[in-house]
Protein backbone atom coordinates (compact mmCIF):
# COMPACT_ATOMS: atom_id res chain seq x y z
CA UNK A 1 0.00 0.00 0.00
CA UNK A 2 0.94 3.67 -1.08
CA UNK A 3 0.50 5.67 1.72
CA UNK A 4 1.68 9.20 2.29
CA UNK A 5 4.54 9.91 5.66
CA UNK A 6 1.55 10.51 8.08
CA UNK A 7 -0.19 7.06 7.66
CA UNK A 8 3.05 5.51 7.73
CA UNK A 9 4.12 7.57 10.73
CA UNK A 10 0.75 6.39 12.64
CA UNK A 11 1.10 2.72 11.43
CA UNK A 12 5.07 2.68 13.06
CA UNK A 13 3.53 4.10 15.79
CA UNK A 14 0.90 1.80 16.25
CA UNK A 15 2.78 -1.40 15.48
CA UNK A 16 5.39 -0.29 18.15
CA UNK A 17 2.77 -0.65 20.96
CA UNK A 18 1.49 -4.31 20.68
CA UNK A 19 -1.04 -3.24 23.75
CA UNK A 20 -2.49 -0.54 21.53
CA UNK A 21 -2.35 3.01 21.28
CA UNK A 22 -5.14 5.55 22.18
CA UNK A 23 -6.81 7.25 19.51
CA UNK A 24 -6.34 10.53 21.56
CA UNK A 25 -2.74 10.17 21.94
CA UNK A 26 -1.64 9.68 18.52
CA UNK A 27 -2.56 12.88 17.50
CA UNK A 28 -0.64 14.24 19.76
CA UNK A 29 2.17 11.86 19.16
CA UNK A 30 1.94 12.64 15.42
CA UNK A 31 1.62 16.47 15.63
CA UNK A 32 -1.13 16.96 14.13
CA UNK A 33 -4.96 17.99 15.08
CA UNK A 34 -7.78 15.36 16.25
CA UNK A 35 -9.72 15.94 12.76
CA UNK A 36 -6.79 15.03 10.58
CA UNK A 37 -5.65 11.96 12.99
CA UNK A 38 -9.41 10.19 12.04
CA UNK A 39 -8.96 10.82 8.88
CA UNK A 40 -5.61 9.09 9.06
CA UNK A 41 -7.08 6.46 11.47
CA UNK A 42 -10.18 5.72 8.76
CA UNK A 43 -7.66 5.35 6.17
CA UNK A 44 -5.47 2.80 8.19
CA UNK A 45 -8.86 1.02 9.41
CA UNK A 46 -10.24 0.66 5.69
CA UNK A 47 -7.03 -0.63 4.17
CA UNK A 48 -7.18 -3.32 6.99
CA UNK A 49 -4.13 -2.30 8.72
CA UNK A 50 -5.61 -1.56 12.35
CA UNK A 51 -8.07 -2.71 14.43
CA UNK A 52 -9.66 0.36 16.38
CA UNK A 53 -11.86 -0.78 19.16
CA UNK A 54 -14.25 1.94 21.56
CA UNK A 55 -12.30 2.64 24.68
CA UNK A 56 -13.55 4.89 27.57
CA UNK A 57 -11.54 6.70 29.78
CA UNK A 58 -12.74 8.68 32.94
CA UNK A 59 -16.12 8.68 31.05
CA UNK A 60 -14.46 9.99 27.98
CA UNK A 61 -14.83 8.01 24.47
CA UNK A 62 -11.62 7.05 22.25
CA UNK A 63 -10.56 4.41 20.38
CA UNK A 64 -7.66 1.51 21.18
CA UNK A 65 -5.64 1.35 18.12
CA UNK A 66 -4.21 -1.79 17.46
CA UNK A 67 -1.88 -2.90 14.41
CA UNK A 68 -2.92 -6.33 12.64
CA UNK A 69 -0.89 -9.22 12.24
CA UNK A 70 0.47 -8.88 8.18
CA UNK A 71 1.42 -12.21 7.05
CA UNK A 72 5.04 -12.85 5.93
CA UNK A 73 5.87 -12.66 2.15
CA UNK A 74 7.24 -16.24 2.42
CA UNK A 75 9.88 -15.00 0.06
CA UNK A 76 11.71 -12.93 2.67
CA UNK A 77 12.51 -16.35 3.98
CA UNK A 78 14.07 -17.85 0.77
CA UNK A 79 18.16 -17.20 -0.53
CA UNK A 80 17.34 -18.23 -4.12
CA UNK A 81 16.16 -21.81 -3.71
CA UNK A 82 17.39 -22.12 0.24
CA UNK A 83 15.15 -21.53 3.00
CA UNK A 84 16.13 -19.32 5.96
CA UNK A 85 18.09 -22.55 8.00
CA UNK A 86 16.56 -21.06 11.00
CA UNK A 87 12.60 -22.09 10.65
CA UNK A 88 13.56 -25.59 11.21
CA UNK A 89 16.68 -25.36 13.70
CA UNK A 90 16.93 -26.57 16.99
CA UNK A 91 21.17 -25.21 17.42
CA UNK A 92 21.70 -22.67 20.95
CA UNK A 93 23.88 -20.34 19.02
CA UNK A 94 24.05 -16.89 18.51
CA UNK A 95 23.10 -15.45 15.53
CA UNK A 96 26.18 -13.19 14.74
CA UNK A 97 28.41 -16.48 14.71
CA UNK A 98 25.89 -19.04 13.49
CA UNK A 99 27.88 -20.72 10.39
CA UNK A 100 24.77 -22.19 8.93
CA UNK A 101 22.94 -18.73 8.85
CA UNK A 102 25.85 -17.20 7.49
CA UNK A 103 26.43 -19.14 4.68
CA UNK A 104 22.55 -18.96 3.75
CA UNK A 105 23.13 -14.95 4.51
CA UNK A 106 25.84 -15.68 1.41
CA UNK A 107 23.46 -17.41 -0.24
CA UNK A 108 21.32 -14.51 0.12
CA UNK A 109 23.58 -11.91 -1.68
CA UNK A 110 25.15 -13.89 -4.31
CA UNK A 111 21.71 -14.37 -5.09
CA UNK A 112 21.04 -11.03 -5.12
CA UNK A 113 23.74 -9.73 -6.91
CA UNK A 114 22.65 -12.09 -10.31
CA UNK A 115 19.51 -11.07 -10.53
């Protein structure tokens, strides 16, 4: 999805904060007025991108803004024909001095570099 800074602002925002993030604070978080920050919330909320659930406060009404679960473009996981080594390892290593991740990591850029 296109979207312009703001939405992507409020969508880092909101995926930072896996408890949520109050409709009322994000305007304030984002700079920018209440109107503007529904109209950014709306757009976020049709696209599928948030949940936004009613949330009262002191008897006030705002919304809990939570970011959905995206699924994983399964080719993020793939060097060329390899798959990550780490979905199916059971090692206790590190990662910065795993051997078998590195050499997919290789993989990875050679990979990269002939396409």
């Amino acid at each position: 999805m296109d979207m312009p800074s703001v939405e992507e602002e409020a969508l880092k925002i909101i995926q930072a904060r896996p408890e949520g993030v109050l409709q009322s604070e994000l305007w304030k978080l984002l700079n920018i007025d209440s109107r503007k920050c529904s109209r950014v919330v709306k757009k976020l909320n049709d696209a599928d991108l948030i949940d936004r659930v009613e949330y009262r406060e002191e008897g006030l009404k705002t919304y809990l803004l939570k970011a959905r679960q995206q699924a994983v473009d399964p080719s993020l996981l793939m060097a060329g024909d390899e798959l990550i080594p780490c979905v199916g390892c059971d090692l206790d290593c590190t990662v910065e001095q795993c051997p078998v991740l590195l050499d997919w990591m290789y993989e990875l850029a050679i990979s990269e570099v002939n396409e």
